[in-house]
N, C-alpha and C. Protein backbone atom coordinates (compact mmCIF):
# COMPACT_ATOMS: atom_id res chain seq x y z
N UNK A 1 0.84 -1.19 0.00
CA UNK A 1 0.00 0.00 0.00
C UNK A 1 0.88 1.24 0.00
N UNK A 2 0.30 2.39 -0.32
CA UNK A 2 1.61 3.54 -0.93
C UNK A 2 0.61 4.41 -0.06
N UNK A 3 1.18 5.21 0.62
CA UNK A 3 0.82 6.50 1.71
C UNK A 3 1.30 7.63 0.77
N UNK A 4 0.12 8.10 1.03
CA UNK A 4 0.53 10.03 0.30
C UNK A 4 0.47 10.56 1.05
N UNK A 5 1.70 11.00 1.26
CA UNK A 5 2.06 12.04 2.51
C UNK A 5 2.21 13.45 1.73
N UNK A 6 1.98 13.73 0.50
CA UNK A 6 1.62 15.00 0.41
C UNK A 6 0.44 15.19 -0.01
N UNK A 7 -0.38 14.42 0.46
CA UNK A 7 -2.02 14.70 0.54
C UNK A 7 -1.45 16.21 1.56
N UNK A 8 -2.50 17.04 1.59
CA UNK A 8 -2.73 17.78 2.21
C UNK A 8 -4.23 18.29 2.40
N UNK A 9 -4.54 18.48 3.95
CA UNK A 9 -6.27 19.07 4.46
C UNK A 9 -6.32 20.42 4.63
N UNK A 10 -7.25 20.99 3.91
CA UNK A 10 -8.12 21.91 4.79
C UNK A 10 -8.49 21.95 6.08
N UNK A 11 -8.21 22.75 6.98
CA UNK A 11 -8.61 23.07 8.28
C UNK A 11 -8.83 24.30 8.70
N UNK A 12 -10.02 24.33 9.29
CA UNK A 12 -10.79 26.01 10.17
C UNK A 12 -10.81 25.52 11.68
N UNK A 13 -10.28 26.34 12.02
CA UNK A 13 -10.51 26.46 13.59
C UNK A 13 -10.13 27.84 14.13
N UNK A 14 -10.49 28.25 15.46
CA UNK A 14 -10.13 29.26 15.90
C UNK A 14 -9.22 29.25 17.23
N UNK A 15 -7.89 29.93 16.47
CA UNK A 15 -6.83 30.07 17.15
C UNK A 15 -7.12 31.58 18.23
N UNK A 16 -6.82 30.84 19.51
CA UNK A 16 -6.92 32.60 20.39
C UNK A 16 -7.47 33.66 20.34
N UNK A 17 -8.72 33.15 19.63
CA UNK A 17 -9.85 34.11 19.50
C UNK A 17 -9.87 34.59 18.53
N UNK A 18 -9.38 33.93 16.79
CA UNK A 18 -9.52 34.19 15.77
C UNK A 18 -9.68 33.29 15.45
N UNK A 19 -10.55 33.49 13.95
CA UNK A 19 -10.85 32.44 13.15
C UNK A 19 -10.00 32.36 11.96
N UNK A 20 -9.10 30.96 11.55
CA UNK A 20 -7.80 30.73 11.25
C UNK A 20 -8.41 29.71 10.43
N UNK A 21 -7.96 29.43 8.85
CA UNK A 21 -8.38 28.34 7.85
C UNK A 21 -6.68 28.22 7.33
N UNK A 22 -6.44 27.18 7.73
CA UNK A 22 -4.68 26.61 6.99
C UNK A 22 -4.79 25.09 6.17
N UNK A 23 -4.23 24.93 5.61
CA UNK A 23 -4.07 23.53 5.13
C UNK A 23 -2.75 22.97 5.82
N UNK A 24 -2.76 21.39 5.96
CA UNK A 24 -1.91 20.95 6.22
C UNK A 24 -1.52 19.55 6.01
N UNK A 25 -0.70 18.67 6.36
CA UNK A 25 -0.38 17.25 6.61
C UNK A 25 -1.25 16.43 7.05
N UNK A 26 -1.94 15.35 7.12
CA UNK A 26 -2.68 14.77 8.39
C UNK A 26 -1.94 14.58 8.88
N UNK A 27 -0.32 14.42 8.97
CA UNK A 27 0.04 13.62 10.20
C UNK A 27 0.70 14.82 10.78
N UNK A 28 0.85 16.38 10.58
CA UNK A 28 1.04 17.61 11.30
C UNK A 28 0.51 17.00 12.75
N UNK A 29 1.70 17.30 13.64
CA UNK A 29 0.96 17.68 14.73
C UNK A 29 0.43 19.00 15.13
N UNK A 30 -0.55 19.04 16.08
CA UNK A 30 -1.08 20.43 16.61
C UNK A 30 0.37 21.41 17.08
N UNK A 31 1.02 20.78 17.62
CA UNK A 31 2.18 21.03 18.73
C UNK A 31 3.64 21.65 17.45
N UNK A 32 3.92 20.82 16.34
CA UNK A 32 4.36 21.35 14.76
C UNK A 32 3.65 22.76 14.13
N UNK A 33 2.62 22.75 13.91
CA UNK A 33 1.75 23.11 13.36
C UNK A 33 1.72 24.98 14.33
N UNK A 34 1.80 24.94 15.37
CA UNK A 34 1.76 25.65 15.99
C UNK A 34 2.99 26.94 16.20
N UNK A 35 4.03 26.11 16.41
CA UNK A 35 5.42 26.61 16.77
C UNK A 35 6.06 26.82 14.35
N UNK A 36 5.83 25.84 14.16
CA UNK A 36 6.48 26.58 12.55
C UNK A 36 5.67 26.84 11.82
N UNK A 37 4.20 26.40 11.63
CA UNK A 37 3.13 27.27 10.77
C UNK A 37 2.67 28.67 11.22
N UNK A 38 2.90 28.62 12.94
CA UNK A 38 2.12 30.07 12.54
C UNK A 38 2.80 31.16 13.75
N UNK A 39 4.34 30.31 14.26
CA UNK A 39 4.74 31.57 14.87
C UNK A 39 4.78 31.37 16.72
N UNK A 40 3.67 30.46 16.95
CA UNK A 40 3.60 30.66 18.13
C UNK A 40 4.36 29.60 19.23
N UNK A 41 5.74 30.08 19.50
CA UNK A 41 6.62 28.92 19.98
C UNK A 41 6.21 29.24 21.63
N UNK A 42 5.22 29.34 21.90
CA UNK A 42 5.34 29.41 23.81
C UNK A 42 5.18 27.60 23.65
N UNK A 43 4.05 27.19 23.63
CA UNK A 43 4.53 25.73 23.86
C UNK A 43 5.77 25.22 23.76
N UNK A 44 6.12 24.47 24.23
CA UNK A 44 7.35 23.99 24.07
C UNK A 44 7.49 22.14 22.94
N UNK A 45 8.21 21.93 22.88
CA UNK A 45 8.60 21.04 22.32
C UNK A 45 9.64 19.64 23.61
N UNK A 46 9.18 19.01 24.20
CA UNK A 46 10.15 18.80 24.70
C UNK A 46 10.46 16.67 25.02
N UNK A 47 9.43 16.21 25.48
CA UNK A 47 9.43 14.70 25.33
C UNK A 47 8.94 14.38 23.98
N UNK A 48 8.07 14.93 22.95
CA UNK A 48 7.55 14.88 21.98
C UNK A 48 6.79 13.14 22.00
N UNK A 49 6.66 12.93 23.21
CA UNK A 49 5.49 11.42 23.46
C UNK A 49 4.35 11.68 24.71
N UNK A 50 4.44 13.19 25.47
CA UNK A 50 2.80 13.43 26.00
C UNK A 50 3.40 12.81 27.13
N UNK A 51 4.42 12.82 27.98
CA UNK A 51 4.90 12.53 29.39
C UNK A 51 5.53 13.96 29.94
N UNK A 52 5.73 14.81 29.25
CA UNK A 52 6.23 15.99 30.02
C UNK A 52 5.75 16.86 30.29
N UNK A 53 4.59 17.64 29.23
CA UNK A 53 3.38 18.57 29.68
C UNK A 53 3.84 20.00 29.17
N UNK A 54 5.24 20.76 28.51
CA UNK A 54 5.67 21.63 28.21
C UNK A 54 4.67 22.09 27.20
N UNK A 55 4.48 20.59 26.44
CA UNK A 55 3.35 21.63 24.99
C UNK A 55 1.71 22.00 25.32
N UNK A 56 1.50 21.82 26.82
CA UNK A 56 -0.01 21.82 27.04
C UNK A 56 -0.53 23.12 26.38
N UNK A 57 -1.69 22.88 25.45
CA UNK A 57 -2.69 23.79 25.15
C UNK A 57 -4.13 23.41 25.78
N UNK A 58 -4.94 24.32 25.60
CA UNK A 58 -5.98 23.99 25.55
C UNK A 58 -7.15 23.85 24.12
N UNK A 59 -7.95 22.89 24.23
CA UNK A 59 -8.59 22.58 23.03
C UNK A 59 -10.04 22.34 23.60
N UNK A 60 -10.89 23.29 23.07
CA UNK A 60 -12.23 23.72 23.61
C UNK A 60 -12.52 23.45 24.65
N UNK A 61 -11.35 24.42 26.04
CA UNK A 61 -11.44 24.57 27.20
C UNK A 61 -10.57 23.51 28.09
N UNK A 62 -10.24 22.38 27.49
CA UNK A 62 -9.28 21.10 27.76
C UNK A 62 -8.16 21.26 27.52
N UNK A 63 -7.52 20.76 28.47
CA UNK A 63 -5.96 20.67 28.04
C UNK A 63 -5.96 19.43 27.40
N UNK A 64 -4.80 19.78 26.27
CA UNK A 64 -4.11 18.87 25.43
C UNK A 64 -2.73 18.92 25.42
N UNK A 65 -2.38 17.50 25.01
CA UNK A 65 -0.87 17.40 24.89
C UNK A 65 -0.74 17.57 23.16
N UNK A 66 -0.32 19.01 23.00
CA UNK A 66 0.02 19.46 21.24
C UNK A 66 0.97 18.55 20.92
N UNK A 67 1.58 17.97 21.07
CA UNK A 67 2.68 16.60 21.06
C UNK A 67 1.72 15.42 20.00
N UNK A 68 0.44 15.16 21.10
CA UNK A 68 -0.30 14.22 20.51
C UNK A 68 -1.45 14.31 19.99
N UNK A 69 -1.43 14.99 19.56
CA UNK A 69 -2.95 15.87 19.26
C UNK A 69 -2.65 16.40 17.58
N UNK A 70 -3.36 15.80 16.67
CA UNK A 70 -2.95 16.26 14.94
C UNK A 70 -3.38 17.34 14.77
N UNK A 71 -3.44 18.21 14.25
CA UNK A 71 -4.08 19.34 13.40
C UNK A 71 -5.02 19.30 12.86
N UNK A 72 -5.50 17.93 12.29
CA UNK A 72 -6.58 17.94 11.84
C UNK A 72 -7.91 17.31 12.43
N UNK A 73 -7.44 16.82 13.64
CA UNK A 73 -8.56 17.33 14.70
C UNK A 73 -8.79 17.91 15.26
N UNK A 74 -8.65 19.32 15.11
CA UNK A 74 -8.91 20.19 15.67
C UNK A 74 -9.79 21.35 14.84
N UNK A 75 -10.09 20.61 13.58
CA UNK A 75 -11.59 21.36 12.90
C UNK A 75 -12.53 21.73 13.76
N UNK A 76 -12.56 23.08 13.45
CA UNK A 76 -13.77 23.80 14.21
C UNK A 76 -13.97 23.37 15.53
N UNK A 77 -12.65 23.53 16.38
CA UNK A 77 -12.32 23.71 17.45
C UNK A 77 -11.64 24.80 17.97
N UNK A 78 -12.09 25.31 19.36
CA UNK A 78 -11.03 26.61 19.71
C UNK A 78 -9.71 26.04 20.16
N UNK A 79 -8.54 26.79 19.94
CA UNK A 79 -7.34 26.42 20.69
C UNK A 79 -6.84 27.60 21.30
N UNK A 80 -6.69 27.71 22.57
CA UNK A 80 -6.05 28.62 23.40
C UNK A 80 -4.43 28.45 23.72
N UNK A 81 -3.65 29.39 23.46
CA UNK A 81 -2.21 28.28 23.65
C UNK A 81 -1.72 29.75 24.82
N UNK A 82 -0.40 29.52 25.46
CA UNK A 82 -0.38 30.88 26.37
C UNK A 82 -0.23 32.21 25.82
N UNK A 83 0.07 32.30 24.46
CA UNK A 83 0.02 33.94 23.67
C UNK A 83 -1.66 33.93 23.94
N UNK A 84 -2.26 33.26 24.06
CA UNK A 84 -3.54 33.99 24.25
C UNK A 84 -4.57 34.13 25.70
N UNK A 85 -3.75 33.59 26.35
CA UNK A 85 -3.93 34.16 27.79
C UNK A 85 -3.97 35.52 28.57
N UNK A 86 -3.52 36.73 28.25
CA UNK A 86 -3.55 37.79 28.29
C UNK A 86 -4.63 38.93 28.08
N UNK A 87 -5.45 39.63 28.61
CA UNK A 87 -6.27 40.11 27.99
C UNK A 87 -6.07 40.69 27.04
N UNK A 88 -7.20 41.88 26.29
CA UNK A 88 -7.33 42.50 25.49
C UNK A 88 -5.75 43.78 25.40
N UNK A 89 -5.88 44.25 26.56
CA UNK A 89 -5.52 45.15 26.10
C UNK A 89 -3.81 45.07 26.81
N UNK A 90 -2.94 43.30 26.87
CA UNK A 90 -1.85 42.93 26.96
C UNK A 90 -1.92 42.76 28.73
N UNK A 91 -2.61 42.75 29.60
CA UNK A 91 -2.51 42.44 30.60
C UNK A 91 -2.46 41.32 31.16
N UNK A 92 -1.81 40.89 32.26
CA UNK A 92 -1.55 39.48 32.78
C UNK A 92 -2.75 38.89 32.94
N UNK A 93 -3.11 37.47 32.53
CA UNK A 93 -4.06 36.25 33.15
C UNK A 93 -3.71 36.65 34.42
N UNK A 94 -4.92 35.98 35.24
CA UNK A 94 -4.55 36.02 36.85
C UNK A 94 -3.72 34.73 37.38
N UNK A 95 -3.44 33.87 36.59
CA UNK A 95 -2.58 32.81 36.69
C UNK A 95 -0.92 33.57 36.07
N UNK A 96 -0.76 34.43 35.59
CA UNK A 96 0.40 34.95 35.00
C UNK A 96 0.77 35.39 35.98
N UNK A 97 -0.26 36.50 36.57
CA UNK A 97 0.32 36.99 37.74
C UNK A 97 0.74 36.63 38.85
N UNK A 98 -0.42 35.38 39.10
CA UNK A 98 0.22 34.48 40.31
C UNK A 98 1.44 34.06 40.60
N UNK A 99 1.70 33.08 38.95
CA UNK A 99 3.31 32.67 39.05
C UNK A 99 4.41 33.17 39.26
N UNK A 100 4.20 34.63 38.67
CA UNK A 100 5.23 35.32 39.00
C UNK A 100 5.38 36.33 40.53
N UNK A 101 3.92 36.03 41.19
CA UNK A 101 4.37 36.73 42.31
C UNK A 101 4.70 35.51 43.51
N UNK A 102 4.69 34.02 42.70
CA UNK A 102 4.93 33.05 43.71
C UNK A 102 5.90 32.63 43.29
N UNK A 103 7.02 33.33 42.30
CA UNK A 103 8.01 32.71 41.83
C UNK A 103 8.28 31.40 41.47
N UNK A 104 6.94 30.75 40.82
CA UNK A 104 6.68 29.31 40.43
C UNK A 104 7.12 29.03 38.96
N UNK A 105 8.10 29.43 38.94
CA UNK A 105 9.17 29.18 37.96
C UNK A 105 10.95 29.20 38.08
N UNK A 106 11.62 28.50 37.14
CA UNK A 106 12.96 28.76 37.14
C UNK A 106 13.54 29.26 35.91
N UNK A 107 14.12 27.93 35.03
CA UNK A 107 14.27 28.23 33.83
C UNK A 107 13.36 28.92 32.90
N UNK A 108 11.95 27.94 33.30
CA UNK A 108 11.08 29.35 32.31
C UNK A 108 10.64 27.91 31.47
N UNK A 109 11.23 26.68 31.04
CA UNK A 109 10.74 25.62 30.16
C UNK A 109 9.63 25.31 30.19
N UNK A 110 9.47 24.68 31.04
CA UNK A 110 7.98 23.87 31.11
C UNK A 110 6.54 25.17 31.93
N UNK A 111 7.39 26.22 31.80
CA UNK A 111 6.18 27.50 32.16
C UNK A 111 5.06 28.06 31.56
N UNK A 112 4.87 27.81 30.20
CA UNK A 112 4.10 27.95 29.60
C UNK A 112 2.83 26.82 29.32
N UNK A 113 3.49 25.92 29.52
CA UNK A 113 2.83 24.40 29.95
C UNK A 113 1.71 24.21 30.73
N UNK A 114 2.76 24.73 32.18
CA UNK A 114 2.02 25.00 33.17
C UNK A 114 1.45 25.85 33.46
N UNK A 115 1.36 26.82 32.71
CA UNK A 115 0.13 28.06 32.67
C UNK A 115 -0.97 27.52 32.33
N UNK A 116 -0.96 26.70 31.02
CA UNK A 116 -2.18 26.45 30.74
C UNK A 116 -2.70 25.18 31.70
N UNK A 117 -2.15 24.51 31.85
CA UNK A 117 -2.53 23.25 32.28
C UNK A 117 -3.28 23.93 33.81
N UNK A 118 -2.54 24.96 34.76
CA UNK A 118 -3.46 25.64 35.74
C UNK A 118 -4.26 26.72 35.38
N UNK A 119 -4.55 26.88 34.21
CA UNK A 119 -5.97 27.47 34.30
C UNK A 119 -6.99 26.65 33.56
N UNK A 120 -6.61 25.79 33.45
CA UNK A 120 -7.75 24.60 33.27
C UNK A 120 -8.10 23.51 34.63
N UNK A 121 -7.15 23.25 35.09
CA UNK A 121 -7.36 23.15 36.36
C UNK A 121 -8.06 23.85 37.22
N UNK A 122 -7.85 25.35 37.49
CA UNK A 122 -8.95 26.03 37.97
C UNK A 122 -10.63 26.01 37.50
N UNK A 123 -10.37 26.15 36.34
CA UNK A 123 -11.70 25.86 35.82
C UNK A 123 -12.65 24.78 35.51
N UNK A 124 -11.70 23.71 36.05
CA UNK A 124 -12.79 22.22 36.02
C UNK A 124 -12.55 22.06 37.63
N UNK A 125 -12.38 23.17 38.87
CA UNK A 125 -12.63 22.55 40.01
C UNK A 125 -11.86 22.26 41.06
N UNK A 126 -10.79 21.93 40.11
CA UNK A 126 -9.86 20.98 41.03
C UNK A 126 -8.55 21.57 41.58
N UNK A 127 -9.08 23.08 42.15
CA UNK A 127 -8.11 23.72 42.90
C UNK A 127 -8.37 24.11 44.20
N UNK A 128 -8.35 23.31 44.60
CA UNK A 128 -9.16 23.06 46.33
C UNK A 128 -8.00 22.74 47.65
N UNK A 129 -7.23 22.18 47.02
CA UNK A 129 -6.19 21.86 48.47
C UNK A 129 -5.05 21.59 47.48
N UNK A 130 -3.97 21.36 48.36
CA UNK A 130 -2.47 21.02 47.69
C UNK A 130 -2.58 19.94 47.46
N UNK A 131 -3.03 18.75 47.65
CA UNK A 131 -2.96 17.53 47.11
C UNK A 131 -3.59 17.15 45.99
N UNK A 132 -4.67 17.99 45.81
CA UNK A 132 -5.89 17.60 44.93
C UNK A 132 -4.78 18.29 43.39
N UNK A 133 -4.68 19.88 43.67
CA UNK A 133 -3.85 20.63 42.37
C UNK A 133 -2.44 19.40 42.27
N UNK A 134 -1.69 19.16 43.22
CA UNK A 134 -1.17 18.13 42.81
C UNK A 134 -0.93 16.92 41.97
N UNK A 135 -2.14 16.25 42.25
CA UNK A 135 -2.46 15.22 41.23
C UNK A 135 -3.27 15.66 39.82
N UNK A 136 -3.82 17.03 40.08
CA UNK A 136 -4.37 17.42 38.41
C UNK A 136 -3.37 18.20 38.07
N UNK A 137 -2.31 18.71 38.43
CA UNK A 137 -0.47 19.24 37.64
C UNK A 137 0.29 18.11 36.98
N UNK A 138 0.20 17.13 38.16
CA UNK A 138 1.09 16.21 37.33
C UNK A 138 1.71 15.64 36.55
N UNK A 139 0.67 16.23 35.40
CA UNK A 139 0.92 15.75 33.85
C UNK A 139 2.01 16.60 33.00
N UNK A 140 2.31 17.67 34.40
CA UNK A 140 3.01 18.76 33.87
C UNK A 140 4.65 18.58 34.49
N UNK A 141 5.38 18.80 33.90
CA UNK A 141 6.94 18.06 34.93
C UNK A 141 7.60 20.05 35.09
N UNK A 142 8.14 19.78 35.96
CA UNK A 142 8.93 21.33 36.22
C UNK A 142 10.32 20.36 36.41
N UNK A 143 11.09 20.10 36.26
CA UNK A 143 12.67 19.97 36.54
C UNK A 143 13.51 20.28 37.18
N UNK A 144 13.44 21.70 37.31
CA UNK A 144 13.58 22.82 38.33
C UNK A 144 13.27 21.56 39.74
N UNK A 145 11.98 21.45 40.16
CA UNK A 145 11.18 21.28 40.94
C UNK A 145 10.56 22.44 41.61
N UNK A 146 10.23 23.51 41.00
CA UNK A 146 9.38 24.22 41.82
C UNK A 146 7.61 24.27 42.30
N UNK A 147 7.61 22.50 42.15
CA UNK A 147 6.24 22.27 42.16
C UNK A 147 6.09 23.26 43.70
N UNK A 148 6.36 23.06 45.23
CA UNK A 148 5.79 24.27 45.98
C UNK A 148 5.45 25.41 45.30
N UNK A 149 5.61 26.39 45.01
CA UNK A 149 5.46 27.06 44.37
C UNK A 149 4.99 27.36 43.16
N UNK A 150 4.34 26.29 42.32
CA UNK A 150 3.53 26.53 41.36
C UNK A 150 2.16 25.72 41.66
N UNK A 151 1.97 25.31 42.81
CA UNK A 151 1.05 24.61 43.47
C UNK A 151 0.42 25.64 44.22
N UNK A 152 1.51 26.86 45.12
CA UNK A 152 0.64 28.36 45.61
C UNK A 152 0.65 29.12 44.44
N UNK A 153 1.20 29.35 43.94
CA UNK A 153 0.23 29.95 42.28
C UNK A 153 -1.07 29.91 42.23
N UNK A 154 -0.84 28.35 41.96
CA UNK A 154 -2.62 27.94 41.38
C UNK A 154 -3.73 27.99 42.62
N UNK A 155 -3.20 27.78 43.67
CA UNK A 155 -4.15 28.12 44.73
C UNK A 155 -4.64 29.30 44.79
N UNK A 156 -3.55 30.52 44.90
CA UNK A 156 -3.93 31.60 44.68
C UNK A 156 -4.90 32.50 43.97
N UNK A 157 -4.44 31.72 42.50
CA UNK A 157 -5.14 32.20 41.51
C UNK A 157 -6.63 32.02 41.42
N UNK A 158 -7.07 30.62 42.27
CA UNK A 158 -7.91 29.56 42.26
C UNK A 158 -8.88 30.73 43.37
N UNK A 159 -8.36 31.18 44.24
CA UNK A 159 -8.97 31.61 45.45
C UNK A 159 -9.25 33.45 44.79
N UNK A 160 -8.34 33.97 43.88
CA UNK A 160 -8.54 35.20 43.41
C UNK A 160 -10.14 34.91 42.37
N UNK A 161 -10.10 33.99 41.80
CA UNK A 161 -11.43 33.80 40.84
C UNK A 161 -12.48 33.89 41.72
N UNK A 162 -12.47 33.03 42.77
CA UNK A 162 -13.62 32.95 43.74
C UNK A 162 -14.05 33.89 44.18
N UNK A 163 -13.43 34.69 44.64
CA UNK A 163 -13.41 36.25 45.33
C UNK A 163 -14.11 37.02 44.21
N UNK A 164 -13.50 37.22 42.92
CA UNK A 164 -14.05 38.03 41.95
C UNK A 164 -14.88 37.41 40.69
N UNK A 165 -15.75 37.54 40.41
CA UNK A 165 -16.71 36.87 40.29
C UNK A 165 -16.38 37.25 38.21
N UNK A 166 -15.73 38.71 38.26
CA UNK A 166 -15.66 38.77 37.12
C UNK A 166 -13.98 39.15 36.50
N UNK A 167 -13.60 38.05 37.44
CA UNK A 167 -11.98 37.55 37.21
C UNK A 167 -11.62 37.09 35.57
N UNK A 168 -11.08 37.88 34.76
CA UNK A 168 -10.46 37.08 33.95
C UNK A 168 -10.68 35.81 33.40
N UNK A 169 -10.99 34.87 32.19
CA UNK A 169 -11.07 33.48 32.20
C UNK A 169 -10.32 33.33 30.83
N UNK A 170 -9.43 32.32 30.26
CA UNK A 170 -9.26 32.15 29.42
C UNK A 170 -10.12 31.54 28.28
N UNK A 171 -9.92 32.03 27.25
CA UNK A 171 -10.74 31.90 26.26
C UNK A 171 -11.23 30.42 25.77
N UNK A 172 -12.05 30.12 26.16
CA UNK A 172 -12.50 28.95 25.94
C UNK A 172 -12.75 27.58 26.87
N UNK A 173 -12.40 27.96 28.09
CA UNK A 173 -12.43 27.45 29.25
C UNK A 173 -13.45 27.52 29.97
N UNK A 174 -14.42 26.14 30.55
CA UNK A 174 -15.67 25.76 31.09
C UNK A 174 -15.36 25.55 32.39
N UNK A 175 -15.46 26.47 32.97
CA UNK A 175 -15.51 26.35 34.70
C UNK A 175 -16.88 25.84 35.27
N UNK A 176 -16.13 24.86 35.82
CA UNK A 176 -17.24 24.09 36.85
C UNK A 176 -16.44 23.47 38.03
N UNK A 177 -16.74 24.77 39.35
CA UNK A 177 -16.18 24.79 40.30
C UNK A 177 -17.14 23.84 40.92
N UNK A 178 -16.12 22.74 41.71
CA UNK A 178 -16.32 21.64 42.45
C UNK A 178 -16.17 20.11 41.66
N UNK A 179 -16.57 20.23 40.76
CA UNK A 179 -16.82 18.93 39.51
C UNK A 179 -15.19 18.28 39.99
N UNK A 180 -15.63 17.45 39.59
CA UNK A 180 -14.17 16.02 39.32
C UNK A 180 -14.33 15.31 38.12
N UNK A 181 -14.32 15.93 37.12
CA UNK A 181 -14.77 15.51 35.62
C UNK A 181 -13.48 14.95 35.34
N UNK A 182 -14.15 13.80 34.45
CA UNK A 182 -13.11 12.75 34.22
C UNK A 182 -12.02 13.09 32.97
N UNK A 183 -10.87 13.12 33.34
CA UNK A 183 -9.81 13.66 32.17
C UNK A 183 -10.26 12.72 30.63
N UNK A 184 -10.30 13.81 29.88
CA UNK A 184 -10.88 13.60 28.91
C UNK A 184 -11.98 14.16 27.75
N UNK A 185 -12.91 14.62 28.92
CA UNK A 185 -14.21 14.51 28.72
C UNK A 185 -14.67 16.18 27.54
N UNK A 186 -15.40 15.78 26.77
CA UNK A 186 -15.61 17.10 25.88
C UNK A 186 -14.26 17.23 24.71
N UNK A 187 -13.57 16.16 24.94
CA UNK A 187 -11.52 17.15 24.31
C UNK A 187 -12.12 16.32 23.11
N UNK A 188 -10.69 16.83 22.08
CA UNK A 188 -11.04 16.47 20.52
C UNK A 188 -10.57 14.95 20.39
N UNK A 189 -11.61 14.67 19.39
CA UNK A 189 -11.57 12.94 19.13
C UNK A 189 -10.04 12.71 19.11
N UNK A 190 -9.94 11.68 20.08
CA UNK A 190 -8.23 10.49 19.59
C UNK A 190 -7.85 11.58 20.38
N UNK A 191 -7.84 13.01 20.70
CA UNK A 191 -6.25 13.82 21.28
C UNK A 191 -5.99 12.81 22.46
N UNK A 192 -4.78 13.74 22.87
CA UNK A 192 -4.40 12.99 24.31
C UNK A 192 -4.64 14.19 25.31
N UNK A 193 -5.71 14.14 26.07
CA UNK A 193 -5.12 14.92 27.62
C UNK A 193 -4.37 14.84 28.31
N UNK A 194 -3.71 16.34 28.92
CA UNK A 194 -2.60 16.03 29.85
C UNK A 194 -2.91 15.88 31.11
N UNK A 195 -2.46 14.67 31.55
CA UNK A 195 -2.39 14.41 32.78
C UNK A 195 -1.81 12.96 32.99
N UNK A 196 -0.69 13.00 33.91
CA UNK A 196 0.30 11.93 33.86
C UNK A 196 0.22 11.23 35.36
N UNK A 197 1.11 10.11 35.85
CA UNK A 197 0.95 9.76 36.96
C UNK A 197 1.32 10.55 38.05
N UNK A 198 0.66 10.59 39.44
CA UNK A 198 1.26 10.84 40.46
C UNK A 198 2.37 10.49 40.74
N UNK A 199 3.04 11.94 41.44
CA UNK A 199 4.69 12.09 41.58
C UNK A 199 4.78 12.10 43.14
């Protein structure tokens, strides 16, 4: 059997709050596709097999591992990646701000990762105690080890939403404070969600 790998698809989806039509590979990944089609290298690139968590985006409000996740499932899906975390008019997410006033970073690698991966976390719930953000980070590796500290981040941030009712949300993200929704649930056919074993 002979594979045409320069077949190429049509794809619409909306990138960070635009609506974006590219063609591409089927076998493009989201995580490729992202960083050399269109510019936006905050994800990172780094196990390229969905164990490290550097490329987490979100994909209609879910985190995904852009690693494992094609491009062409992501038709007429939103993707939020951390260039689009910021408001309108260039101001910090309240998770931006957190990290950096909890110094829940080092090198800076797997930071963008973990931006997204905790504000999806906040928004499905599961920022309630240090153990709980614990086991829904996990999927995310810091190296560094500054998990303390990016664990009061997300608490923080978690407890700033609560307080303000008209806190900031990233674009495309379904908050449902309290839920324990099962990783997975709503994300694009076949992707992979991030979330890895307890550390």
């Amino acid at each position: 059997m002979t594979l045409d790998f320069a077949h190429r698809v049509a794809v619409t989806l909306r990138l960070n709050g635009r609506d974006v039509t590219t063609v591409v590979s089927p076998r493009t990944t989201l995580l490729d596709w992202l960083r050399e089609e269109m510019g936006l290298t905050g994800a990172k690139k780094g196990c390229n097999e969905g164990a490290c968590g550097t490329c987490t985006v979100l994909v209609d409000g879910h985190r995904m591992n852009g690693c494992l996740t094609l491009a062409v499932q992501c038709a007429d899906r939103e993707i939020t990646t951390v260039e689009g975390l910021a408001g309108p008019g260039g101001e910090p997410h309240p998770v931006q701000r957190a990290f950096a006033e909890h110094d829940a970073f080092q090198c800076g690698y797997c930071t963008p990762g973990q931006l997204m991966s905790a504000v999806a976390c906040i928004a499905e719930g599961h920022a309630c105690d240090d153990g709980v953000v614990r086991e829904w980070m996990s999927g995310n590796i810091c190296r560094c080890s500054a998990y303390p500290q990016i664990t009061a981040a997300v608490l923080a941030a978690a407890q700033e939403a609560q307080g303000a009712p008209g806190t900031q949300a990233a674009p495309g993200t379904q908050a449902a404070p309290g839920t324990q929704a099962a990783p997975g649930t709503q994300a694009a056919p076949g992707a992979q969600e991030t979330r890895g074993t307890r550390r």
